[in-house]
C-alpha atoms as a PDB file:
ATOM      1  CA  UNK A   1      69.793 112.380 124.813  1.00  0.00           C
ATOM      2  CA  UNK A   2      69.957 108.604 125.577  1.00  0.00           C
ATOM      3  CA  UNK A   3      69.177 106.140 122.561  1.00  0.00           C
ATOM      4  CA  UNK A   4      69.299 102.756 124.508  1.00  0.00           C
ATOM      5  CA  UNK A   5      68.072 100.759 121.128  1.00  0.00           C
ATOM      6  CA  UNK A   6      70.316 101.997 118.876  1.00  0.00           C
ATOM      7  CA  UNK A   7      72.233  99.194 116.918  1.00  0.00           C
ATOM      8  CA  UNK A   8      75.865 100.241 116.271  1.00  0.00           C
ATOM      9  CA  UNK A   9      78.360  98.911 113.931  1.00  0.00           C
ATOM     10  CA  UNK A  10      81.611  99.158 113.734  1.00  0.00           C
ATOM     11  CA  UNK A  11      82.739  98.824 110.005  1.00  0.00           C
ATOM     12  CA  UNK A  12      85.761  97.053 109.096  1.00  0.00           C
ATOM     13  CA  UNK A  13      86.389  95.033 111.996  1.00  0.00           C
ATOM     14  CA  UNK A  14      87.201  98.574 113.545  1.00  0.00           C
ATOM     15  CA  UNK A  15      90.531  98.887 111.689  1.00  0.00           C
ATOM     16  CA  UNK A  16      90.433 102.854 110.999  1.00  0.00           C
ATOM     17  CA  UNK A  17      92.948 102.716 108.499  1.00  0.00           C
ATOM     18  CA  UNK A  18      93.151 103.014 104.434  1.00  0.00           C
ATOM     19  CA  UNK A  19      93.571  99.931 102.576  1.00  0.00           C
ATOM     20  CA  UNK A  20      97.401  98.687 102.116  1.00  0.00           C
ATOM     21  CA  UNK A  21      98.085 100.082 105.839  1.00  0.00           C
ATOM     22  CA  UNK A  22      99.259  98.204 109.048  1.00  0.00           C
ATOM     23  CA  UNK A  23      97.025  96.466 111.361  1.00  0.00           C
ATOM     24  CA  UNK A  24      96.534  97.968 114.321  1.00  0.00           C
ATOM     25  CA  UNK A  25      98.641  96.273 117.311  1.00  0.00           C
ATOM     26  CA  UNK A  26      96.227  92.721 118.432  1.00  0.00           C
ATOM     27  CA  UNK A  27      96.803  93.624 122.347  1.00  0.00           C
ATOM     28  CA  UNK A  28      95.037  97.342 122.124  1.00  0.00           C
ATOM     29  CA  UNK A  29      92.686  96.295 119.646  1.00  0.00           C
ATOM     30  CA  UNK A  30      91.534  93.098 121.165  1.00  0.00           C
ATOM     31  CA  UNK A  31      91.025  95.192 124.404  1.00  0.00           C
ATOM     32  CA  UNK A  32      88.949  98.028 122.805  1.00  0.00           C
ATOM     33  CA  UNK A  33      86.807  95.256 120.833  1.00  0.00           C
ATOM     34  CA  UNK A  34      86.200  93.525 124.310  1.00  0.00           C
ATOM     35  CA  UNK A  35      84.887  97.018 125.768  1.00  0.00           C
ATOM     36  CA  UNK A  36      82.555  97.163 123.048  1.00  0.00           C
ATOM     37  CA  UNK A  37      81.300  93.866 123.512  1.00  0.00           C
ATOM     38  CA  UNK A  38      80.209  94.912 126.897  1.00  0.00           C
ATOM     39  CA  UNK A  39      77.893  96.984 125.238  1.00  0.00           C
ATOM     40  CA  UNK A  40      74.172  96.240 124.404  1.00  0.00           C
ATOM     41  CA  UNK A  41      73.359  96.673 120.078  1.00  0.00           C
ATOM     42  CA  UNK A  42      77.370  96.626 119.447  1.00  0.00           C
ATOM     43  CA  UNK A  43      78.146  94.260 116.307  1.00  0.00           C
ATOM     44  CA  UNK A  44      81.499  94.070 114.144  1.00  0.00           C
ATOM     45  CA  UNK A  45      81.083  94.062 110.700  1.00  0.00           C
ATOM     46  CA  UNK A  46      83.256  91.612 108.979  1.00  0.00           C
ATOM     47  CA  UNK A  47      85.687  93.845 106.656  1.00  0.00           C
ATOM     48  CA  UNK A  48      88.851  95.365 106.201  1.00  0.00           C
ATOM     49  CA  UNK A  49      90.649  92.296 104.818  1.00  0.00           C
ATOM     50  CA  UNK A  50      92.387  94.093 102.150  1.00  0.00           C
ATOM     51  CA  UNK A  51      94.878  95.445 104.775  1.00  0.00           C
ATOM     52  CA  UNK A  52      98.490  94.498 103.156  1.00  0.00           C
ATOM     53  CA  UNK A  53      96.955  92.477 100.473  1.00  0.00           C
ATOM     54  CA  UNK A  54      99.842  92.035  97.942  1.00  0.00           C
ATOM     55  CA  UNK A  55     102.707  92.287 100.081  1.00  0.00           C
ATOM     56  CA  UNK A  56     103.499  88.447 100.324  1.00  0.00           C
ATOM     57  CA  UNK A  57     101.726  88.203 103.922  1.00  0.00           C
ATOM     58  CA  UNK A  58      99.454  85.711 104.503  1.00  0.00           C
ATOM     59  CA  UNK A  59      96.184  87.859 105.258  1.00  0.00           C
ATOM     60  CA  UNK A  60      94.338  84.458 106.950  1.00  0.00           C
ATOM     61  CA  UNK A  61      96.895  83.535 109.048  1.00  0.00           C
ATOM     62  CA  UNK A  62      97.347  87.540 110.160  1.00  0.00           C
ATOM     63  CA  UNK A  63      93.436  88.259 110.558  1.00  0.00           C
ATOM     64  CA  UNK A  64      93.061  84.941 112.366  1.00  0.00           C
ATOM     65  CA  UNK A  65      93.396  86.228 115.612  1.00  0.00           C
ATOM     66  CA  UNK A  66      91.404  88.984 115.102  1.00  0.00           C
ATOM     67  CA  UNK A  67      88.665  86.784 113.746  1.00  0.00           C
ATOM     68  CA  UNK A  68      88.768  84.810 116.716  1.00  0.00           C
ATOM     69  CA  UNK A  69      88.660  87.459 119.380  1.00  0.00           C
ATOM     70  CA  UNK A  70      85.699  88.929 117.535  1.00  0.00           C
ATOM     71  CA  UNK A  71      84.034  85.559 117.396  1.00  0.00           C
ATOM     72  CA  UNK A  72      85.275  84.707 121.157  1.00  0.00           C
ATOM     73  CA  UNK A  73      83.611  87.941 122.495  1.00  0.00           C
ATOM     74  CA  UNK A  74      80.436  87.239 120.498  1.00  0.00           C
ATOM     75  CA  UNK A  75      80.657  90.551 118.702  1.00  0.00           C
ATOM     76  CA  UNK A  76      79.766  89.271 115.159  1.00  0.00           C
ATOM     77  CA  UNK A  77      76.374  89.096 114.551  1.00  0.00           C
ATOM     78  CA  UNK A  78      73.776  88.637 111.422  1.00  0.00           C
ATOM     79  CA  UNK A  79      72.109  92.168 111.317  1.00  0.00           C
ATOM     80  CA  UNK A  80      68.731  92.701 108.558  1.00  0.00           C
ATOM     81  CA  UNK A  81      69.663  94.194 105.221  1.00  0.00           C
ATOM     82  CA  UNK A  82      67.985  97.629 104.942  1.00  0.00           C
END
């Protein structure tokens, strides 16, 4: 079965681990995230900044390039609260 409108979202910026884990590695992730964005109804949800919060790391500085790959591949978007 094909669903060609389906809107997907991948939650927390599509970092599948718990909170206080590692990021996963920018080159692999950036890659998958640009696969997706080849996609038609594929959005990002803007999440998962709690990764290593507390540890002394800068969390902007280490989700900025995330941010801005998401952003670059036009894979945020504003989706209708249901």
């Amino acid at each position: 079965m094909q669903v060609p409108d389906l809107t997907t979202v991948v939650n927390h910026m599509g970092f599948a681990g718990v909170p206080g884990g590692t990021l996963p590695e920018f080159t692999w992730w950036a890659n998958i995230m640009s696969l997706l964005a080849t996609l038609p109804n594929v959005y990002v949800k803007i999440s998962g900044g709690q990764v290593q919060r507390g540890s002394g790391l800068d969390v902007r500085a280490t989700l900025r390039p995330y941010m801005e790959h998401l952003i670059q591949e036009t894979l945020i978007g504003i989706l209708p609260h249901q």
